[in-house]
Every structure is written in structure tokens, then in C-alpha cells.
PDB file of N, CA and C in Angstrom:
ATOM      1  N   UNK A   1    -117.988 184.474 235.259  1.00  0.00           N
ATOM      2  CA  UNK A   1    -119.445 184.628 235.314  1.00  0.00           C
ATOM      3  C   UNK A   1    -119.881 185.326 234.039  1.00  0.00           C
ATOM      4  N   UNK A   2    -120.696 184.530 233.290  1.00  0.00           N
ATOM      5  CA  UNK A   2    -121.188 185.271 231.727  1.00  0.00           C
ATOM      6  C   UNK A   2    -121.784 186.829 232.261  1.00  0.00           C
ATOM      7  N   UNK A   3    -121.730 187.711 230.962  1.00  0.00           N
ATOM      8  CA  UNK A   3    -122.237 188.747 231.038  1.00  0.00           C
ATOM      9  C   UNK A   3    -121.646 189.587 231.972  1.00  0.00           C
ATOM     10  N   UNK A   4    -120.826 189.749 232.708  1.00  0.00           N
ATOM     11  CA  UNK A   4    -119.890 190.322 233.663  1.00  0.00           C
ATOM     12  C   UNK A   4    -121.212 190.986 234.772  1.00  0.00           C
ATOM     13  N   UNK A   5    -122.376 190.275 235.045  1.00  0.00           N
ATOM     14  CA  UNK A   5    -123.362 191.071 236.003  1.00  0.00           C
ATOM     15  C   UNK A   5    -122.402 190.888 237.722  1.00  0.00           C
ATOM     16  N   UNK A   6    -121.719 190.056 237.912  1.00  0.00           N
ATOM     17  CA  UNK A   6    -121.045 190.329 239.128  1.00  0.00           C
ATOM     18  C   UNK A   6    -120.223 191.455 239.420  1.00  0.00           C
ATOM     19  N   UNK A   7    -120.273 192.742 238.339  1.00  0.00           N
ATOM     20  CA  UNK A   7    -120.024 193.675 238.566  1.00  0.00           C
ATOM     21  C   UNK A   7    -120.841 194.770 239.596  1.00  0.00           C
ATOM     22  N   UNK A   8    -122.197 194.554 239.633  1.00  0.00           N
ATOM     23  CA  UNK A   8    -123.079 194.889 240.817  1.00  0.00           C
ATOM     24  C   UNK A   8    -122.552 194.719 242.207  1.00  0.00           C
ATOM     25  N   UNK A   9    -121.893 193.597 242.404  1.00  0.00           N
ATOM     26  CA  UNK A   9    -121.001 193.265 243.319  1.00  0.00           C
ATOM     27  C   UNK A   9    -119.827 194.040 244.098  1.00  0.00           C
ATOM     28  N   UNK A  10    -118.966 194.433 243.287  1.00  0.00           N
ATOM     29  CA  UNK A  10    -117.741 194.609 243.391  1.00  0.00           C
ATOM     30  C   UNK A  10    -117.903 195.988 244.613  1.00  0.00           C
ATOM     31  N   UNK A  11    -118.595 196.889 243.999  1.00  0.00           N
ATOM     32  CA  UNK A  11    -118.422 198.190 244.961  1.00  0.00           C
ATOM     33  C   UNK A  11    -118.643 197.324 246.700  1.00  0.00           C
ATOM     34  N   UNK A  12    -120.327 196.622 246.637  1.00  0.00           N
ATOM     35  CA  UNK A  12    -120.361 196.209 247.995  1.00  0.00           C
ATOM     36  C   UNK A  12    -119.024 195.456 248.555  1.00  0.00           C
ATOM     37  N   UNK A  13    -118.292 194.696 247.803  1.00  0.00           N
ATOM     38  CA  UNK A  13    -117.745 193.752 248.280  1.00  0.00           C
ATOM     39  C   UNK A  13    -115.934 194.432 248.752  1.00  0.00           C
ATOM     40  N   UNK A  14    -115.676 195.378 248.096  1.00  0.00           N
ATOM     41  CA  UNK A  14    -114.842 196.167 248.616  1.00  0.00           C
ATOM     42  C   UNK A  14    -114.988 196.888 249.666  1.00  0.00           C
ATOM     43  N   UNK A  15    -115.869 198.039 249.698  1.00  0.00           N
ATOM     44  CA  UNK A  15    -116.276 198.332 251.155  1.00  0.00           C
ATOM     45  C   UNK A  15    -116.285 197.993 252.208  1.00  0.00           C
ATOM     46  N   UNK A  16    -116.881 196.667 252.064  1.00  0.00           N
ATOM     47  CA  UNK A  16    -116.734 195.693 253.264  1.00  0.00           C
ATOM     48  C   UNK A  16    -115.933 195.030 253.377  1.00  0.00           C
ATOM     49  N   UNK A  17    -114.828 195.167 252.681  1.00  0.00           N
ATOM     50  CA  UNK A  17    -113.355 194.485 252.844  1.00  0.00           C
ATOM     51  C   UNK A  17    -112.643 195.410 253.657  1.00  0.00           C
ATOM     52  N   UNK A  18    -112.811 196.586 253.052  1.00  0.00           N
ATOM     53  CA  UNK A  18    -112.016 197.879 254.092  1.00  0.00           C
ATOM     54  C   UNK A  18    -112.625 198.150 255.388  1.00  0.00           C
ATOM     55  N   UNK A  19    -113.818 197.910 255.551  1.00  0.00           N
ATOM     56  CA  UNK A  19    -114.611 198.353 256.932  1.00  0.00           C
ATOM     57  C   UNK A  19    -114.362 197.025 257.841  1.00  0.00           C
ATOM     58  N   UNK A  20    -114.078 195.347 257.056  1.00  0.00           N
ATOM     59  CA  UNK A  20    -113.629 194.314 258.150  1.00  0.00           C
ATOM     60  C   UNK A  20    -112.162 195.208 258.289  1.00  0.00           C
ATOM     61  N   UNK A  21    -111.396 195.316 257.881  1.00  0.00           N
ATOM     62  CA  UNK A  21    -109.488 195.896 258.240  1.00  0.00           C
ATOM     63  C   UNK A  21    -110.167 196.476 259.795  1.00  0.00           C
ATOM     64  N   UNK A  22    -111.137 197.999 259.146  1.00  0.00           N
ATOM     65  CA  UNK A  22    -111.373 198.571 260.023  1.00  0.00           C
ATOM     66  C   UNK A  22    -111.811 198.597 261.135  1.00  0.00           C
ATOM     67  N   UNK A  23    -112.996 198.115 261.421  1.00  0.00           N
ATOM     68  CA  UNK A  23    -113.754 197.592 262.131  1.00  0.00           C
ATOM     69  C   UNK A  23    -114.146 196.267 262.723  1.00  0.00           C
ATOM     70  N   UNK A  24    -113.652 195.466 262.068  1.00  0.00           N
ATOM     71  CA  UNK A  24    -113.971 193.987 262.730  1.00  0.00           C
ATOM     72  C   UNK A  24    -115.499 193.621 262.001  1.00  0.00           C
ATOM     73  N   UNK A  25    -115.582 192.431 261.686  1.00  0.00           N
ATOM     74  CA  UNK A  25    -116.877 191.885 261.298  1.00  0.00           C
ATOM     75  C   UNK A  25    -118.792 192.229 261.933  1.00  0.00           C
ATOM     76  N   UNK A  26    -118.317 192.893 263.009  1.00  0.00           N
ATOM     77  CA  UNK A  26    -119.926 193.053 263.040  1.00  0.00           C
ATOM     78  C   UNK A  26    -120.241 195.078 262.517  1.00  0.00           C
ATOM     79  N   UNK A  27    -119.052 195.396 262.491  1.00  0.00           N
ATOM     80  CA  UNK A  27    -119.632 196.951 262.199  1.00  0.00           C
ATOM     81  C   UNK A  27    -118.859 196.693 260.657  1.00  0.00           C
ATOM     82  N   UNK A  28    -118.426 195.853 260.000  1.00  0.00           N
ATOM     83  CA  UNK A  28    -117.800 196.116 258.952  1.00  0.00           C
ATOM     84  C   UNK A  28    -118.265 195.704 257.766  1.00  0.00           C
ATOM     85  N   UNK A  29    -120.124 195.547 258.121  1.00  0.00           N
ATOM     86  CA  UNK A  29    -120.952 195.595 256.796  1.00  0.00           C
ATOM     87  C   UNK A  29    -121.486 196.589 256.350  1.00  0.00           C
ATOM     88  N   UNK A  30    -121.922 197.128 254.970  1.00  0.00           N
ATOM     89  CA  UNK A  30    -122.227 197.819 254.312  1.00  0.00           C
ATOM     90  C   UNK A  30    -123.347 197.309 253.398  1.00  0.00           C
ATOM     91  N   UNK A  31    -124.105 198.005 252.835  1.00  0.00           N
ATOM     92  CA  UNK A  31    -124.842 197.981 251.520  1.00  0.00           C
ATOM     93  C   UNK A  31    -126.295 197.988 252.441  1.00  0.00           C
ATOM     94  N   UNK A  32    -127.575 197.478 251.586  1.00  0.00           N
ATOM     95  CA  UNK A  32    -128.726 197.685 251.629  1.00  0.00           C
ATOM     96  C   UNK A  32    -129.492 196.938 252.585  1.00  0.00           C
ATOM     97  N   UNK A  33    -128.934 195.793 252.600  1.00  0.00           N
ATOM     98  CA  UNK A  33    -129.372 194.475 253.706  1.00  0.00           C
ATOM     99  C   UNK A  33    -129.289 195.345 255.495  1.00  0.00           C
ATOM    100  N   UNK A  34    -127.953 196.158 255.174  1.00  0.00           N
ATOM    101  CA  UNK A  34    -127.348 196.584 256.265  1.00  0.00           C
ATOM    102  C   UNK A  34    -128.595 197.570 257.018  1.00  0.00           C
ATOM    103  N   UNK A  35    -128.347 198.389 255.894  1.00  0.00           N
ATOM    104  CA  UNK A  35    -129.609 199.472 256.272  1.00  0.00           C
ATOM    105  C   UNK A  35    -130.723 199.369 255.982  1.00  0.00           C
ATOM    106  N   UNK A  36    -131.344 197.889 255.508  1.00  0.00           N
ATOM    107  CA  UNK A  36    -132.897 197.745 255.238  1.00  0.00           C
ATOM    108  C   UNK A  36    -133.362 198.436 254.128  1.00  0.00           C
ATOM    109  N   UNK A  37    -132.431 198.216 253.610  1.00  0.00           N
ATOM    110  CA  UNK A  37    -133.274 198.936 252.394  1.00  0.00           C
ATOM    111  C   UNK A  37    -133.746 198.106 251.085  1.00  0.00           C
ATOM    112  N   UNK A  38    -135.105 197.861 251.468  1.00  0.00           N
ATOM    113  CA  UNK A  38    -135.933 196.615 250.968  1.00  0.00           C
ATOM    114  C   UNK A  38    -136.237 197.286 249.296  1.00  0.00           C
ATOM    115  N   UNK A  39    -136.236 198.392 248.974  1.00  0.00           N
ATOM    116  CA  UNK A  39    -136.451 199.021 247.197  1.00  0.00           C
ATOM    117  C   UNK A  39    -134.853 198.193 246.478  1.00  0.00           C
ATOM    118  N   UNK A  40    -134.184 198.438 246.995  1.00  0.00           N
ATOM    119  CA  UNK A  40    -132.401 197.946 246.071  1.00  0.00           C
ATOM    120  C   UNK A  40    -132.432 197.412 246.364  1.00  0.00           C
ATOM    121  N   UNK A  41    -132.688 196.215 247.305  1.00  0.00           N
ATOM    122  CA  UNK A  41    -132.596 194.478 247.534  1.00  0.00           C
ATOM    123  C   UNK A  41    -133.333 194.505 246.291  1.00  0.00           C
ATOM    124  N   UNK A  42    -134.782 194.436 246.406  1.00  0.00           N
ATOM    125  CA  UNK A  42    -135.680 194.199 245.062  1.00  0.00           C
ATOM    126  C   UNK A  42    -134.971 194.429 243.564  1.00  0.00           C
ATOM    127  N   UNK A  43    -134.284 195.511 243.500  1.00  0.00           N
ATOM    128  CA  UNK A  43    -134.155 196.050 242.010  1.00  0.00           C
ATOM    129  C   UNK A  43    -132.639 194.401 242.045  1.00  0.00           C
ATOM    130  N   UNK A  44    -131.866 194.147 242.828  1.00  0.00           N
ATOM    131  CA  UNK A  44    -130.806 193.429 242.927  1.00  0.00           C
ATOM    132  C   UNK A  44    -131.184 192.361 242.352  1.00  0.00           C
ATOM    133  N   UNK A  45    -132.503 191.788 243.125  1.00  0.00           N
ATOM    134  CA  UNK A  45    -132.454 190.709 243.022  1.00  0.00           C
ATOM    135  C   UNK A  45    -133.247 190.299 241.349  1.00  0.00           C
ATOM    136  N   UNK A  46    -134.222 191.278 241.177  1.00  0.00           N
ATOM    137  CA  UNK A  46    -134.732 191.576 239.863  1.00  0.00           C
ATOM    138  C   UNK A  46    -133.721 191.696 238.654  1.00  0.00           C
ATOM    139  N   UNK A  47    -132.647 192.265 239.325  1.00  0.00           N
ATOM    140  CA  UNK A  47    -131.750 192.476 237.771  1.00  0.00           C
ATOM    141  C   UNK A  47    -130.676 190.921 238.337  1.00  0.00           C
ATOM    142  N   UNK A  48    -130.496 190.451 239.097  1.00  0.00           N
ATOM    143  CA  UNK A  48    -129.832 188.896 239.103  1.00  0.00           C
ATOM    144  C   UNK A  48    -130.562 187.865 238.458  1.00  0.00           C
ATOM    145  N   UNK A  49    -131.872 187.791 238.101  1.00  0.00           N
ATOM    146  CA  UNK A  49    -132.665 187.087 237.681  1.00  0.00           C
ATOM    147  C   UNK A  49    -132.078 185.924 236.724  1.00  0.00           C
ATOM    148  N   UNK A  50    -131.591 187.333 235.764  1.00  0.00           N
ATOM    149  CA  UNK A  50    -130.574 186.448 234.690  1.00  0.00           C
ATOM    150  C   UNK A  50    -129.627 185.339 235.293  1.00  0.00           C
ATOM    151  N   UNK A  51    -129.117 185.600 236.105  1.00  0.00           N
ATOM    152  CA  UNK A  51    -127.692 184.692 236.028  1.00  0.00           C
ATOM    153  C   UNK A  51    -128.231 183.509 237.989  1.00  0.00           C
ATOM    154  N   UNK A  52    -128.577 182.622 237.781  1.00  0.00           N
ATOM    155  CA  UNK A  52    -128.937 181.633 238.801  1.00  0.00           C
ATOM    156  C   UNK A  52    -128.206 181.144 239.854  1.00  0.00           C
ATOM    157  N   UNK A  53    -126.485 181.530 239.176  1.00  0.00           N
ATOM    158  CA  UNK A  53    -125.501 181.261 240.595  1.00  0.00           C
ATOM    159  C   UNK A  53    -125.328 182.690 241.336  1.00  0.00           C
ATOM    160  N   UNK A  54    -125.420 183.875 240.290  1.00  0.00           N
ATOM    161  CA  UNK A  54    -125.580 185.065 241.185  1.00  0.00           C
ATOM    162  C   UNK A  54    -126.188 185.338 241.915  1.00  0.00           C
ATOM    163  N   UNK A  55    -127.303 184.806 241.605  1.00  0.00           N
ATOM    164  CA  UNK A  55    -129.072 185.301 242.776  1.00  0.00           C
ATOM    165  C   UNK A  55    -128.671 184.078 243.635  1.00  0.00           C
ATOM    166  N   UNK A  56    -128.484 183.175 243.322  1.00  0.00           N
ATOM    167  CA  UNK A  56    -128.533 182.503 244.787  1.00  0.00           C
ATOM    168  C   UNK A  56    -127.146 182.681 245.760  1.00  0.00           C
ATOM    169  N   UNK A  57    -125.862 183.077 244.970  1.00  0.00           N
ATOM    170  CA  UNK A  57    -124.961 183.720 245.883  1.00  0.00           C
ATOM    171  C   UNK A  57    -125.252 185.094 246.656  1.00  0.00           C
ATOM    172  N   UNK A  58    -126.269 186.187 245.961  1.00  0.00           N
ATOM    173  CA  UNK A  58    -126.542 187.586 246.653  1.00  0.00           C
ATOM    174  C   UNK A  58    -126.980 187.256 248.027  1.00  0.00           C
ATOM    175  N   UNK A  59    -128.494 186.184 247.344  1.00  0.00           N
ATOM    176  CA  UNK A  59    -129.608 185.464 248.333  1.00  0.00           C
ATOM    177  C   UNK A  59    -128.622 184.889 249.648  1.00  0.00           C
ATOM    178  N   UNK A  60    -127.557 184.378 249.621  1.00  0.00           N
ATOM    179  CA  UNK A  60    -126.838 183.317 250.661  1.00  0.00           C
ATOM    180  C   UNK A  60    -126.085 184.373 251.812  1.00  0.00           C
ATOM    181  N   UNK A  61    -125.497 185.649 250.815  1.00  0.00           N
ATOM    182  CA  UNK A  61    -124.737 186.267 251.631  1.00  0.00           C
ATOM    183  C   UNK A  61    -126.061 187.136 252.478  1.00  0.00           C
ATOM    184  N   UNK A  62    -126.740 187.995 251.636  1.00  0.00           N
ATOM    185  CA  UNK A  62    -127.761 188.510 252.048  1.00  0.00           C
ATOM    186  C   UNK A  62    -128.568 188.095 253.280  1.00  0.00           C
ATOM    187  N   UNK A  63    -128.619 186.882 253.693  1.00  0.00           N
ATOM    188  CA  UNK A  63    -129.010 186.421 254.620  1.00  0.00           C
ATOM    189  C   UNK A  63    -128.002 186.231 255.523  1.00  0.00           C
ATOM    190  N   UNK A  64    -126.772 185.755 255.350  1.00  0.00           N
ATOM    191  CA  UNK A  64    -125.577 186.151 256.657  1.00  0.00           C
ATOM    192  C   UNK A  64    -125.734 187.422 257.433  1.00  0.00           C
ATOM    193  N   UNK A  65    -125.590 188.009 255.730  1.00  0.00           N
ATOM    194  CA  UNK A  65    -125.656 190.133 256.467  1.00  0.00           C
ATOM    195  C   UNK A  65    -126.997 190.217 257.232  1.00  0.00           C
ATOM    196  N   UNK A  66    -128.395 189.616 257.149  1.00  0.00           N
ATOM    197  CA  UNK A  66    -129.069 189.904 257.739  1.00  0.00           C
ATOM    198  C   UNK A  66    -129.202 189.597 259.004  1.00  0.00           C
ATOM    199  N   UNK A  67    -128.732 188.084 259.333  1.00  0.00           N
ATOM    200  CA  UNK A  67    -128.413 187.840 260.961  1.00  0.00           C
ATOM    201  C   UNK A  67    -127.686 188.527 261.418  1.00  0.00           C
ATOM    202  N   UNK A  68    -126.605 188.973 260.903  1.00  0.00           N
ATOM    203  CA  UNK A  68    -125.511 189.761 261.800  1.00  0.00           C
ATOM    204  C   UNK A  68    -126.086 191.388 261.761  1.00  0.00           C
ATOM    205  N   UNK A  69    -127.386 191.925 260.844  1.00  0.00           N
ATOM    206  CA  UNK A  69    -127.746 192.976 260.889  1.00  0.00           C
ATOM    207  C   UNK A  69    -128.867 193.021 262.685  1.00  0.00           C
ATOM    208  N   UNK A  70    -129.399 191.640 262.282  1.00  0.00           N
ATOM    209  CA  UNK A  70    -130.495 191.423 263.866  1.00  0.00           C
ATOM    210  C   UNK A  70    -129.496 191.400 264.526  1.00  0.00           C
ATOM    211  N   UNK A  71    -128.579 190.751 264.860  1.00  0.00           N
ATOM    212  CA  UNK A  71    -127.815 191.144 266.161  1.00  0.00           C
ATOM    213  C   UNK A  71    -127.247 192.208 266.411  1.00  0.00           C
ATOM    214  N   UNK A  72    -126.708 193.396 265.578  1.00  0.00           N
ATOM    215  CA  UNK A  72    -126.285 194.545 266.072  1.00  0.00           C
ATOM    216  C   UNK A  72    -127.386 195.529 265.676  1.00  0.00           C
ATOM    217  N   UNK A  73    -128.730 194.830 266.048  1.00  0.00           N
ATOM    218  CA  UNK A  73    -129.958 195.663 266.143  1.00  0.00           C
ATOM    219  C   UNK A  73    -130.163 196.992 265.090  1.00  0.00           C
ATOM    220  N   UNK A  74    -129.592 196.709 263.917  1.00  0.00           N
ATOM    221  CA  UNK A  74    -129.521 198.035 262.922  1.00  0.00           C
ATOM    222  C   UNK A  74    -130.538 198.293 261.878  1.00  0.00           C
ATOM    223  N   UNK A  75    -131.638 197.166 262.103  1.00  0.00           N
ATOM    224  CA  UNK A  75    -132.973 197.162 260.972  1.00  0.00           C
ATOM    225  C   UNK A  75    -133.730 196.627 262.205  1.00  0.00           C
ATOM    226  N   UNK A  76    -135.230 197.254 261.589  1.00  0.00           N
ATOM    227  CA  UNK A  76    -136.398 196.837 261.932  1.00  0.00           C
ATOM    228  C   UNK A  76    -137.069 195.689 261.782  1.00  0.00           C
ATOM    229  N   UNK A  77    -137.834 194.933 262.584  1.00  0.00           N
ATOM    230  CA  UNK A  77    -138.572 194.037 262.513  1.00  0.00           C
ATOM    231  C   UNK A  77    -139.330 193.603 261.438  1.00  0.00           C
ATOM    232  N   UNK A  78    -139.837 195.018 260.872  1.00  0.00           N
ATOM    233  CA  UNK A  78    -140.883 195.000 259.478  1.00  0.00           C
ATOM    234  C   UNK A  78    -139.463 194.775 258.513  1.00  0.00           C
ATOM    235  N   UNK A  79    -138.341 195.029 258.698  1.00  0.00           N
ATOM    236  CA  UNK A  79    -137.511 195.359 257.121  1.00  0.00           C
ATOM    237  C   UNK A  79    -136.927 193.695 257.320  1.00  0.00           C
ATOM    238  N   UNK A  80    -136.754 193.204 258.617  1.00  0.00           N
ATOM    239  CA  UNK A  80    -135.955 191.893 258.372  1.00  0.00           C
ATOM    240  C   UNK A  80    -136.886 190.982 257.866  1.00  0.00           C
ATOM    241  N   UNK A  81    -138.691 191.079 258.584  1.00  0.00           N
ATOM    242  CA  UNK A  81    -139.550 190.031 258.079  1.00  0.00           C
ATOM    243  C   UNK A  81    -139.598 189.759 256.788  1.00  0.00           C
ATOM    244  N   UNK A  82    -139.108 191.668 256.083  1.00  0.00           N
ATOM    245  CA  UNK A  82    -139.722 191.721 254.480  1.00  0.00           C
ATOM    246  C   UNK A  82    -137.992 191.040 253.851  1.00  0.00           C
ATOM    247  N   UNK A  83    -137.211 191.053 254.397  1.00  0.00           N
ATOM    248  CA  UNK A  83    -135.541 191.055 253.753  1.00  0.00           C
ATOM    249  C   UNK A  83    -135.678 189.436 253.533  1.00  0.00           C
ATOM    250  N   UNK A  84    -136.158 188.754 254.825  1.00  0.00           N
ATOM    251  CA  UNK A  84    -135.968 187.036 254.784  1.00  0.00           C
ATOM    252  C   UNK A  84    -137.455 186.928 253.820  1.00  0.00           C
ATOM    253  N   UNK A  85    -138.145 187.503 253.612  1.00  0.00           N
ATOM    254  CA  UNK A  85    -138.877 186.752 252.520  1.00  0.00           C
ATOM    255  C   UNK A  85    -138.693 186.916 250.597  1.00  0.00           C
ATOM    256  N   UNK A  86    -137.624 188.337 251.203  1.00  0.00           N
ATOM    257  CA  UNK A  86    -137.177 187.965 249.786  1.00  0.00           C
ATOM    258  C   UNK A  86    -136.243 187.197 249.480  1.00  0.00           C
ATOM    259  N   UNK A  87    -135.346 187.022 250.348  1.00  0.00           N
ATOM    260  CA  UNK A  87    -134.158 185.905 250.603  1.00  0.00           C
ATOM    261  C   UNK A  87    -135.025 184.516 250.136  1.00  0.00           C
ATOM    262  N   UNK A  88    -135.931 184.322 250.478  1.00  0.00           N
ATOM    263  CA  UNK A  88    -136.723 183.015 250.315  1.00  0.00           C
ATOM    264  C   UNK A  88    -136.900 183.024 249.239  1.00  0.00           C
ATOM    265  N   UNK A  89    -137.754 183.897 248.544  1.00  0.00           N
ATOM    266  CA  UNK A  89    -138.903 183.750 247.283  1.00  0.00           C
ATOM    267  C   UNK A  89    -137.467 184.501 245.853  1.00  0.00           C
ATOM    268  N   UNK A  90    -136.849 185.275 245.886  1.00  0.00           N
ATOM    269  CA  UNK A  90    -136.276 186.274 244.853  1.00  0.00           C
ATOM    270  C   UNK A  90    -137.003 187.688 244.409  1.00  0.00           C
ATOM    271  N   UNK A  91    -137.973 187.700 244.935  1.00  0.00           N
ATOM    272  CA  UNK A  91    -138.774 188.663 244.933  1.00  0.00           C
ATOM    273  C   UNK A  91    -139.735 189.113 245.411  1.00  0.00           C
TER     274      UNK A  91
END
């Protein structure tokens, strides 16, 4: 991947490698999607801009993590409406 920006990546994607060992797939996500946190989705998806297979790979997983965030009820209604419309639009 040019420019090595899939380095943004790496921390989330470890974490949640150790928390599936740990935990099993529905408690063994991590990062911002997880906890709704709609400011660092934004800055993510703002600084992926550059690279078009990154934003739409963040965008793809980002939306997995978010169904599996509605089912173990761990975000709000207002943060998932606002999470799937950035999933949609990039910003």
C-alpha cells in the first residue's frame, strides 16, 4: 500500500487479534466504531482520503464492527445513525 498510511491500522488490528484469542468475536472488538466514537472515525476517514482502497477497506470493516457493535448493544442509536452515514458518504 503506497505511502505506508495502513499504518493507522496496525495498532486496531492487533488488539483485536488478541481480544478474538481472548474473548471470542463479539467482545473481541476494539477501536472507535466500538465505542462510538464519531470525532476519530471522522479524522480516519479524512486522513484515508488519500489512498481509495484504504477508505473503502476502513468503510467495509467499520460497518461489520458496527453490526456486531448493535448487537452487543454497546453504542447509541444517535452514534450508529451518525457511524452508518459516514460509512456511506466518507465523511
Amino acid at each position: 500500500i503506497p505511502g505506508g498510511s495502513y499504518r493507522i491500522l496496525l495498532p486496531l488490528l492487533k488488539q483485536t487479534v488478541r481480544n478474538l484469542e481472548e474473548s471470542g468475536i463479539g467482545n473481541a472488538l476494539t477501536g472507535p466504531v466500538v465505542r462510538g466514537d464519531v470525532e476519530t472515525v471522522e479524522k480516519h476517514l479524512a486522513l484515508l482520503q488519500r489512498d481509495s482502497e484504504l477508505l473503502t477497506l476502513y468503510k467495509n470493516l467499520g460497518k461489520v464492527a458496527l453490526e456486531i457493535s448493535k448487537e452487543n448493544e454497546s453504542i447509541d442509536t444517535v452514534q450508529i445513525e451518525t457511524l452508518q452515514s459516514l460509512f456511506r458518504s466518507g465523511l
